[in-house]
C-alpha atoms as a PDB file:
ATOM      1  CA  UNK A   1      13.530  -3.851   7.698  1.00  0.00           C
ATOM      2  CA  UNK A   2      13.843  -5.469  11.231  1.00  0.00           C
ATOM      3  CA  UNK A   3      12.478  -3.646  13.865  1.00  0.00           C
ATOM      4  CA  UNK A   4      10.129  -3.658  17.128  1.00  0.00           C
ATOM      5  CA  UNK A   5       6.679  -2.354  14.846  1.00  0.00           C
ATOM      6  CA  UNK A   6       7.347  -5.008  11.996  1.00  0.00           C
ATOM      7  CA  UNK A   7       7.957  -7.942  14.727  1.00  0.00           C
ATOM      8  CA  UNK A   8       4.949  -7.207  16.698  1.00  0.00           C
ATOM      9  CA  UNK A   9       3.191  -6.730  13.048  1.00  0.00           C
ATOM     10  CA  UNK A  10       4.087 -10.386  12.276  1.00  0.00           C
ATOM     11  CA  UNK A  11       3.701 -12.135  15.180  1.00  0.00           C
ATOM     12  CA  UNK A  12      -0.643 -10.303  15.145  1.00  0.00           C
ATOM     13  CA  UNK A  13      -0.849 -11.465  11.486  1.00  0.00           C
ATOM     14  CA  UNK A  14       0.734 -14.453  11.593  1.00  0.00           C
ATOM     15  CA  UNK A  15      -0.725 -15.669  14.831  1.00  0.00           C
ATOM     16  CA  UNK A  16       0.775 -17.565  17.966  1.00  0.00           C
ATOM     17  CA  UNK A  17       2.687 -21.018  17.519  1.00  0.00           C
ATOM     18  CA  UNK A  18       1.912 -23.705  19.747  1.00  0.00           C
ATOM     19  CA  UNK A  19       4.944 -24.186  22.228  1.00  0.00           C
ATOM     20  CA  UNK A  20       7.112 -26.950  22.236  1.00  0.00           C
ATOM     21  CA  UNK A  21       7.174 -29.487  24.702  1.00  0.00           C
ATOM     22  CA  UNK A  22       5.743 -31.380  27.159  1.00  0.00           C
ATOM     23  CA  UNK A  23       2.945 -30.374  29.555  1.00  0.00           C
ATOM     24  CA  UNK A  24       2.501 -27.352  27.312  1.00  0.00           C
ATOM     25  CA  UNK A  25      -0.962 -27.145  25.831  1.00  0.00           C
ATOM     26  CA  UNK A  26      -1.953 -23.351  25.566  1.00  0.00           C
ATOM     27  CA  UNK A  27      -3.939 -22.686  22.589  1.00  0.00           C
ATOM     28  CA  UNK A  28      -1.744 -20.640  19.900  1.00  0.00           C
ATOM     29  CA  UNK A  29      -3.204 -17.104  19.414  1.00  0.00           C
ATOM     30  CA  UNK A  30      -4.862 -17.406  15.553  1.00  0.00           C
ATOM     31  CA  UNK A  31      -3.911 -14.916  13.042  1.00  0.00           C
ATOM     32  CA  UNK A  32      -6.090 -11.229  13.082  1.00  0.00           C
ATOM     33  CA  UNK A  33      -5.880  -7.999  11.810  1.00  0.00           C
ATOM     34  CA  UNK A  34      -3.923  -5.328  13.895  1.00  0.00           C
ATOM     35  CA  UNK A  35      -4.995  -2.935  15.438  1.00  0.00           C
ATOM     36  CA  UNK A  36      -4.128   1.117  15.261  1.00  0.00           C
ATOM     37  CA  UNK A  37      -5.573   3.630  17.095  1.00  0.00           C
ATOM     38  CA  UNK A  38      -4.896   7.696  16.352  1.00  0.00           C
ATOM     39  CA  UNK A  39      -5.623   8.980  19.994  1.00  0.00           C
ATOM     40  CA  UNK A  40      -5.077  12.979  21.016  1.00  0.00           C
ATOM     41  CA  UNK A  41      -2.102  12.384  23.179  1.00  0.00           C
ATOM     42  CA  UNK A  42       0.192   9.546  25.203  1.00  0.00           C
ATOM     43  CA  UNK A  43      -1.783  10.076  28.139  1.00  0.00           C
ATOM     44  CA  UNK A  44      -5.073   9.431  26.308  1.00  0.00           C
ATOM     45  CA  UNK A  45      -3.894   6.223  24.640  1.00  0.00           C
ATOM     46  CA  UNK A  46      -3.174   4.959  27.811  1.00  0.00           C
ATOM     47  CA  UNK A  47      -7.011   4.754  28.969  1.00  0.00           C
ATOM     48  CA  UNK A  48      -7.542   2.573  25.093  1.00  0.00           C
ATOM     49  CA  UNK A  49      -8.321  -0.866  25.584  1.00  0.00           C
ATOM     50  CA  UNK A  50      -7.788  -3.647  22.419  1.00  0.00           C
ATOM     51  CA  UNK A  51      -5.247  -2.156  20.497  1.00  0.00           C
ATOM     52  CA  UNK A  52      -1.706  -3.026  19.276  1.00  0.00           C
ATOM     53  CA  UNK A  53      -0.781   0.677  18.356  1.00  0.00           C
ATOM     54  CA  UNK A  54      -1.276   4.008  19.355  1.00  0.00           C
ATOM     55  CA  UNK A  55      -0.488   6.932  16.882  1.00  0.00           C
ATOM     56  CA  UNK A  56      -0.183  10.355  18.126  1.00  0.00           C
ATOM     57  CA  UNK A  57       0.142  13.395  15.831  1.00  0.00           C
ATOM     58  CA  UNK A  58       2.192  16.368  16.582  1.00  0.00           C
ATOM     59  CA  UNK A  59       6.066  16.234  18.055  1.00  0.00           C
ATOM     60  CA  UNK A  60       7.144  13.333  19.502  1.00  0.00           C
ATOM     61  CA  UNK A  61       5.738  12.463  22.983  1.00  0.00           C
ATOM     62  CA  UNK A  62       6.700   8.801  23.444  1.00  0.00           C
ATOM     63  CA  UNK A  63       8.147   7.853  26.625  1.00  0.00           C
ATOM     64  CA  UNK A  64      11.559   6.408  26.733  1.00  0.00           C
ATOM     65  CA  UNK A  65      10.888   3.631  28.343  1.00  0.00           C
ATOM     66  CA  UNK A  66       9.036   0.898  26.203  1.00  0.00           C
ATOM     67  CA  UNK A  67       5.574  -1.076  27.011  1.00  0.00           C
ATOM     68  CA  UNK A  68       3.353  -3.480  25.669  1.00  0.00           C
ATOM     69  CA  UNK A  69       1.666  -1.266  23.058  1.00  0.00           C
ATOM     70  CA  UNK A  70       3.518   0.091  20.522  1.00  0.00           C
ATOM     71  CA  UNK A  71       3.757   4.001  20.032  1.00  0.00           C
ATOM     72  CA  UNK A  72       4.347   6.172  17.214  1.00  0.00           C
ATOM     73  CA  UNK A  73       4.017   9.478  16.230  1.00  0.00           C
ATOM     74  CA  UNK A  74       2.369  11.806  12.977  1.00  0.00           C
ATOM     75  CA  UNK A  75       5.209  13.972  11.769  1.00  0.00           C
ATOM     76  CA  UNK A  76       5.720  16.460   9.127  1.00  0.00           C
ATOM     77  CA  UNK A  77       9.213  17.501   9.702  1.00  0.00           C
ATOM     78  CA  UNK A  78      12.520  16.350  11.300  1.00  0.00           C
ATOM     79  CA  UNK A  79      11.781  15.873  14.905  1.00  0.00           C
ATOM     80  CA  UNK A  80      13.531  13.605  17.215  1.00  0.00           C
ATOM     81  CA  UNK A  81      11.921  10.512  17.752  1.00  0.00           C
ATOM     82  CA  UNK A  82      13.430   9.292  20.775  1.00  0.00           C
ATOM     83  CA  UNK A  83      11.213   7.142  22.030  1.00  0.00           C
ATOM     84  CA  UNK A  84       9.047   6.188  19.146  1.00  0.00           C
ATOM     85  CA  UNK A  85       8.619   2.776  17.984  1.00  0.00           C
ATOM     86  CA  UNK A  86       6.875   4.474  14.473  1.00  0.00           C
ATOM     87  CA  UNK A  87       6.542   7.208  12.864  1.00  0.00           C
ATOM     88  CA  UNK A  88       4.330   7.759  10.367  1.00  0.00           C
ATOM     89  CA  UNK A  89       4.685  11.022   7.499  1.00  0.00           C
ATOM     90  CA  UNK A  90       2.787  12.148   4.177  1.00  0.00           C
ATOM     91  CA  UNK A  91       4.181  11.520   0.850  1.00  0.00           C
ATOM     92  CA  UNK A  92       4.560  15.303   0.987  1.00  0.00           C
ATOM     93  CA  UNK A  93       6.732  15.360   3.951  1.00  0.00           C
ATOM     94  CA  UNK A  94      10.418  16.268   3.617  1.00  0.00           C
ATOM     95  CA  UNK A  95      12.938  13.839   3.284  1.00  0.00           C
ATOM     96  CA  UNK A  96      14.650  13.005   6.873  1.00  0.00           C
ATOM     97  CA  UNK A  97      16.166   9.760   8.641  1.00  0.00           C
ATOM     98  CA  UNK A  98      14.667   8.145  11.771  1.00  0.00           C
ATOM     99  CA  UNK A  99      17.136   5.854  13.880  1.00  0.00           C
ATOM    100  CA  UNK A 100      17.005   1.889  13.115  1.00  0.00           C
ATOM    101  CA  UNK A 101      14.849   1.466  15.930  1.00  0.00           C
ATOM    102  CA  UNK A 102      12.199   3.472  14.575  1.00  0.00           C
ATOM    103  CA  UNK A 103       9.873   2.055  11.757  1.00  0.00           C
ATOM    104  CA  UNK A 104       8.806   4.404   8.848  1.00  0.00           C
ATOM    105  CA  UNK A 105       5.187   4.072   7.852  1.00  0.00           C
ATOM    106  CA  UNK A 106       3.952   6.133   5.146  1.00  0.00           C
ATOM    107  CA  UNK A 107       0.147   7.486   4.680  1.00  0.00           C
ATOM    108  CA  UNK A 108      -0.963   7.334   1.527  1.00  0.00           C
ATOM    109  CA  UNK A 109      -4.731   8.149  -0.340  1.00  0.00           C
ATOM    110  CA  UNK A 110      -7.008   6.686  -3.316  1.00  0.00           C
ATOM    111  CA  UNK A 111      -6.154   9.602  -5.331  1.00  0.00           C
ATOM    112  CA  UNK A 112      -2.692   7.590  -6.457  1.00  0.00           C
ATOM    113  CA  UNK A 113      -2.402   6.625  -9.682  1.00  0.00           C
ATOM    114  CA  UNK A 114      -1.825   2.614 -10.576  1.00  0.00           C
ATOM    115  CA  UNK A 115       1.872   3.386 -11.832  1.00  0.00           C
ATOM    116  CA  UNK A 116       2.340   5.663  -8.420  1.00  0.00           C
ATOM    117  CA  UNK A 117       0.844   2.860  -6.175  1.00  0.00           C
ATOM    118  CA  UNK A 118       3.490   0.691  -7.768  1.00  0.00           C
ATOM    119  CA  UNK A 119       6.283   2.823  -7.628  1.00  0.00           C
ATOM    120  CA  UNK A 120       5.466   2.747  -3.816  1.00  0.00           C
ATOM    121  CA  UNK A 121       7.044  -0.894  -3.642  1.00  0.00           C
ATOM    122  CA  UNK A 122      10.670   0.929  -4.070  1.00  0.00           C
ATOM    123  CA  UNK A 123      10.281   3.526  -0.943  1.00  0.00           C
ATOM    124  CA  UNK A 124      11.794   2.893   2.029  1.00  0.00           C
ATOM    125  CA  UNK A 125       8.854   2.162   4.483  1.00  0.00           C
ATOM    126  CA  UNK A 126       7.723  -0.686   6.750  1.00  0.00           C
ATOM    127  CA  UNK A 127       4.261  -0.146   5.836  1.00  0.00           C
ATOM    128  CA  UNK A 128       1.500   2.088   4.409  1.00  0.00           C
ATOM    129  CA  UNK A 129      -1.338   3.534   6.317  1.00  0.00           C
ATOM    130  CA  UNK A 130      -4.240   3.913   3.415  1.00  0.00           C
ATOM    131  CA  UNK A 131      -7.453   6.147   3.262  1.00  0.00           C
ATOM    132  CA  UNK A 132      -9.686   4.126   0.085  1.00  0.00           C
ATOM    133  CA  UNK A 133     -12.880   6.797   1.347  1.00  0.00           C
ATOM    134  CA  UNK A 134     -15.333   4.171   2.328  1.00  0.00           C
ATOM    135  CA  UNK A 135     -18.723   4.476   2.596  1.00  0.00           C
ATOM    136  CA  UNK A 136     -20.534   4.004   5.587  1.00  0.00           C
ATOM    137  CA  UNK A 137     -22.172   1.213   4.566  1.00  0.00           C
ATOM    138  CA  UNK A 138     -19.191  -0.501   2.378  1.00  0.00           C
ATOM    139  CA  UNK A 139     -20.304  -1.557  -1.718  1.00  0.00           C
ATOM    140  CA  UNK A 140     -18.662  -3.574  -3.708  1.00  0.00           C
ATOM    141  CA  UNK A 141     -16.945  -0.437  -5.548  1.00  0.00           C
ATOM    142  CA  UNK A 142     -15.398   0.377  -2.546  1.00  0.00           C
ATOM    143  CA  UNK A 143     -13.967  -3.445  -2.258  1.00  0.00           C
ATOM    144  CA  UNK A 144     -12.916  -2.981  -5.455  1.00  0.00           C
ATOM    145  CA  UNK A 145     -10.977   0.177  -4.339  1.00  0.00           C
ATOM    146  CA  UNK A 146      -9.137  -1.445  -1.163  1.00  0.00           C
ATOM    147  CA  UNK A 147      -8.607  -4.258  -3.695  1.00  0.00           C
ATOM    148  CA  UNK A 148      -6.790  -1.795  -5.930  1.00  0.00           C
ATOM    149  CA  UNK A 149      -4.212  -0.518  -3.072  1.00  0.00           C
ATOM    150  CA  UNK A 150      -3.499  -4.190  -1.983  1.00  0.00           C
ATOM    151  CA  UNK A 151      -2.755  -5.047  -5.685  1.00  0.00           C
ATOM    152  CA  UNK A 152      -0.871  -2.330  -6.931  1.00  0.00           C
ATOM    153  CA  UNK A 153       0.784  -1.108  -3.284  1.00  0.00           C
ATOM    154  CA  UNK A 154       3.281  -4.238  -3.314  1.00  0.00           C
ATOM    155  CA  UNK A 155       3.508  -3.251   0.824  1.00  0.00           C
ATOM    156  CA  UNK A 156       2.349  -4.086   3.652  1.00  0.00           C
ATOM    157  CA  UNK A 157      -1.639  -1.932   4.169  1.00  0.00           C
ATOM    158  CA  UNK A 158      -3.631  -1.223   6.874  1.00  0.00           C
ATOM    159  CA  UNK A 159      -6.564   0.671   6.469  1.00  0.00           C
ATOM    160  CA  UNK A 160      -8.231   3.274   7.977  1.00  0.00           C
ATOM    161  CA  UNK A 161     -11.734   2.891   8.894  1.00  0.00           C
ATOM    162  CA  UNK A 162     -13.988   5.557   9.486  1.00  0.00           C
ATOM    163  CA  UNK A 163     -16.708   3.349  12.352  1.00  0.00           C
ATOM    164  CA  UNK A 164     -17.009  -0.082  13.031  1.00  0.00           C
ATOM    165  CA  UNK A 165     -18.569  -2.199  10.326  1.00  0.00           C
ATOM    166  CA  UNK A 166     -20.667  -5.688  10.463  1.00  0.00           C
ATOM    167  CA  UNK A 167     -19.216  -8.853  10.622  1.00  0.00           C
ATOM    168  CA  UNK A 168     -19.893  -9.337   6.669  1.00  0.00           C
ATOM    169  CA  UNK A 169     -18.851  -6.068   5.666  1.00  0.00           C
ATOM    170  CA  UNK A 170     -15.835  -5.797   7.992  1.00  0.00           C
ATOM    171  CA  UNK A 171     -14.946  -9.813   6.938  1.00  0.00           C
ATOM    172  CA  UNK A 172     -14.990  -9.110   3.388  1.00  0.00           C
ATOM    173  CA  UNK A 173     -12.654  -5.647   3.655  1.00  0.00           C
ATOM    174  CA  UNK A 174     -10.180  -7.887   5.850  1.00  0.00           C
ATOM    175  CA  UNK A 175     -10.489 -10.479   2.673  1.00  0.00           C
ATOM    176  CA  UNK A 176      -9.207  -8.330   0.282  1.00  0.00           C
ATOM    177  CA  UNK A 177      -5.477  -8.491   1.787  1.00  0.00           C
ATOM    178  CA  UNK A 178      -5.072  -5.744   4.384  1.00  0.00           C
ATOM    179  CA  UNK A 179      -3.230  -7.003   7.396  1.00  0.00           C
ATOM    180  CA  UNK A 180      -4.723  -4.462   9.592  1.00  0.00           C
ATOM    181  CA  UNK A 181      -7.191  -1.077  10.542  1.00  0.00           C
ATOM    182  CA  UNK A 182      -6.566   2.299  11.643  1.00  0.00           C
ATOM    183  CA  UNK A 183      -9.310   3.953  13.526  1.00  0.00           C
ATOM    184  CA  UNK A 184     -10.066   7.339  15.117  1.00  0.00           C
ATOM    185  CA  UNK A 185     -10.066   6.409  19.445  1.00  0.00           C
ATOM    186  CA  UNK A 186     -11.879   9.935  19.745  1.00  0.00           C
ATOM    187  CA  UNK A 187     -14.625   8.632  17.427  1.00  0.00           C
ATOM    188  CA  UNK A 188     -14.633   4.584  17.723  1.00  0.00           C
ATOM    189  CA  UNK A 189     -14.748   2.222  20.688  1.00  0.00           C
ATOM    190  CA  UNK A 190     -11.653   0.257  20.428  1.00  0.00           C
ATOM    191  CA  UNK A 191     -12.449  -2.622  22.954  1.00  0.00           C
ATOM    192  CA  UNK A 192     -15.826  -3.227  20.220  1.00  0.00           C
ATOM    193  CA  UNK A 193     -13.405  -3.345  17.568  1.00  0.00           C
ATOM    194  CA  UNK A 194     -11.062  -5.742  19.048  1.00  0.00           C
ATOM    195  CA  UNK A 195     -13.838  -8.046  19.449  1.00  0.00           C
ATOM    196  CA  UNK A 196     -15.469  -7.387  16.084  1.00  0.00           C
ATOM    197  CA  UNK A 197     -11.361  -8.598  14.654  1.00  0.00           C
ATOM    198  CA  UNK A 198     -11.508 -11.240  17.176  1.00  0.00           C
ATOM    199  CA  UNK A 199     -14.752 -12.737  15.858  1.00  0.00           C
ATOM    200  CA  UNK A 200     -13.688 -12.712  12.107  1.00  0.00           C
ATOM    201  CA  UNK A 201     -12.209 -16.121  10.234  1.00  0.00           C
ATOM    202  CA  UNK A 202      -8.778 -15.389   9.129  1.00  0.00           C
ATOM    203  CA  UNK A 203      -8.209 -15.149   5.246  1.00  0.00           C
ATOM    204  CA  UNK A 204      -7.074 -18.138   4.000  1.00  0.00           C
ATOM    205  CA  UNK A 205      -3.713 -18.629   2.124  1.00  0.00           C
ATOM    206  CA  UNK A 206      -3.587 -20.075  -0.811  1.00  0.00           C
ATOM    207  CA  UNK A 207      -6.902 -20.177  -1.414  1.00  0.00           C
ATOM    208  CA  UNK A 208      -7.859 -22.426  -4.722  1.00  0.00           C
ATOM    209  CA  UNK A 209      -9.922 -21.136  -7.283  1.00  0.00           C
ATOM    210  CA  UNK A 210     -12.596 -23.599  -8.226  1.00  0.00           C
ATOM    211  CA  UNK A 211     -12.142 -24.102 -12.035  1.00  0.00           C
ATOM    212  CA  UNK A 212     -14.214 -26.864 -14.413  1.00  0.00           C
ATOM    213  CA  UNK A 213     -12.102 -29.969 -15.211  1.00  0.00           C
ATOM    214  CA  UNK A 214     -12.621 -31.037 -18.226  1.00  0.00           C
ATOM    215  CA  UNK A 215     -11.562 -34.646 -19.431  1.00  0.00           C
ATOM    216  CA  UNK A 216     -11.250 -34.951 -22.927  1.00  0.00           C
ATOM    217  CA  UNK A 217     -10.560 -38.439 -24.598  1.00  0.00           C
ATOM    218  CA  UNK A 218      -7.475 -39.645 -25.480  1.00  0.00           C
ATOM    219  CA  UNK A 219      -7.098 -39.128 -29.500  1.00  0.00           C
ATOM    220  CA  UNK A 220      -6.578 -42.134 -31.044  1.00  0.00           C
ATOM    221  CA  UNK A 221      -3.324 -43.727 -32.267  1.00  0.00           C
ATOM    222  CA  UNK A 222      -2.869 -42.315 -35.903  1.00  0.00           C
ATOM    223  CA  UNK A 223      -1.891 -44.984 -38.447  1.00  0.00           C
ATOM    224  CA  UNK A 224       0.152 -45.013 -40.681  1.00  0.00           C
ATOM    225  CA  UNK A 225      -1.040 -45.260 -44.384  1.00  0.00           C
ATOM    226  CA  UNK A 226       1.003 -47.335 -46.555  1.00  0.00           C
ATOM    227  CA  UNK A 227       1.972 -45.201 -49.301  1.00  0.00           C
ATOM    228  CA  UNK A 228       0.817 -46.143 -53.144  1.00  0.00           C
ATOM    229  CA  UNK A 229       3.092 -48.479 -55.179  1.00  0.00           C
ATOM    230  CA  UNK A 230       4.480 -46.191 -57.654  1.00  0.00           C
ATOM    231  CA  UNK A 231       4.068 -48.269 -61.471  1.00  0.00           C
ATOM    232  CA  UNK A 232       7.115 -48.502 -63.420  1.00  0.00           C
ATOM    233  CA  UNK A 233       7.197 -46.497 -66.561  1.00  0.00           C
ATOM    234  CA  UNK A 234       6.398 -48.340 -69.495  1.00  0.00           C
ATOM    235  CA  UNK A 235       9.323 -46.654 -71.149  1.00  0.00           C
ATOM    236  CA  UNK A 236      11.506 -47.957 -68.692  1.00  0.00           C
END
């Protein structure tokens, strides 16, 4: 699904290229998390500094014209989203279409069962905006549950995150495979965010597993045994 949210989506995850060329040498953007913030209204988001997203909930009051941030709204019924470059609706909402411009994101919870969090691979969305109820200071149950919706989800996550965590805490949530955060602007600094992604190491791909080699001697050639001369039968 091609659109302006899952472009901008890539190009944050996947970080900047180098450009080609001579003369040119700008240092490529690396790869972070990105960056959602749920703010009260268009006007609001305006004043946030650090994101890639604002999310407003209610009927759609996105601009036409398009900026650097990308805007989406919360809906729970069909709506006209004219200007929206997202929109994001409950498992529970009713079934509508949104034009081809418009990426469908789709909130989910930890209440989902492993089969439903699977199924969730065939739906129609862009990406899934998760609530895993973490604790304010993080265990490693609650890794294990973001590490559940990663596994199972088979989509693209980003997680909501109820305040800003440490650099080890928020470094080992962005680990487990989300590609980015969803915060609350009315509750969280988003400029302190930014630079709390900015100053994590992105996860690496492919990581190898360390596993023992063990080298086990070559079995020795098996010989042949000559087989018994069989007597002639006295009879014979």
């Amino acid at each position: 699904m091609t659109n302006k949210f899952s472009e901008q989506l890539e190009k944050v995850i996947r970080g900047g290229s180098r450009p080609l060329g001579f003369g040119q040498y700008a240092t490529p953007a690396k790869p972070r998390l990105f960056i959602m913030a749920e703010a009260a209204s268009i006007e609001e988001s305006s004043k946030l500094v650090g994101v890639d997203a604002v999310l407003v909930s209610g009927s759609c009051q996105c601009p036409a014209e398009k900026s650097g941030v990308l805007r989406g709204c919360a809906v729970a019924e069909n709506t006209e989203q004219s200007g929206c470059d997202f929109a994001v609706l409950d498992l529970d909402s009713p079934l509508f279409a949104v034009n081809d411009e418009t990426a469908r994101l789709l909130r989910i919870g930890s209440d989902l069962t492993d089969a439903q969090l699977r199924a969730l691979g065939g739906l129609d969305a862009s990406a899934l905006i998760a609530e895993a109820g973490l604790s304010d200071s993080p265990t490693f149950r609650d890794l294990l549950a973001v590490q559940r919706l990663v596994d199972f989800c088979g989509k693209t996550l980003l997680l909501r995150l109820p305040k800003i965590y440490d650099k080890a805490a928020l470094q080992a949530i962005s680990d487990r495979g989300i590609v980015g955060v969803v915060v609350d602007a009315r509750l969280i600094d988003t400029e302190a965010l930014r630079k709390a992604v900015d100053a994590l190491e992105p996860k690496k791909r492919g990581k190898e597993k360390t596993t023992a080699i063990v080298n086990c001697p070559t079995p020795a050639a098996h010989t042949e045994e000559a087989e018994p001369e069989i007597e002639p039968d006295e009879d014979e």
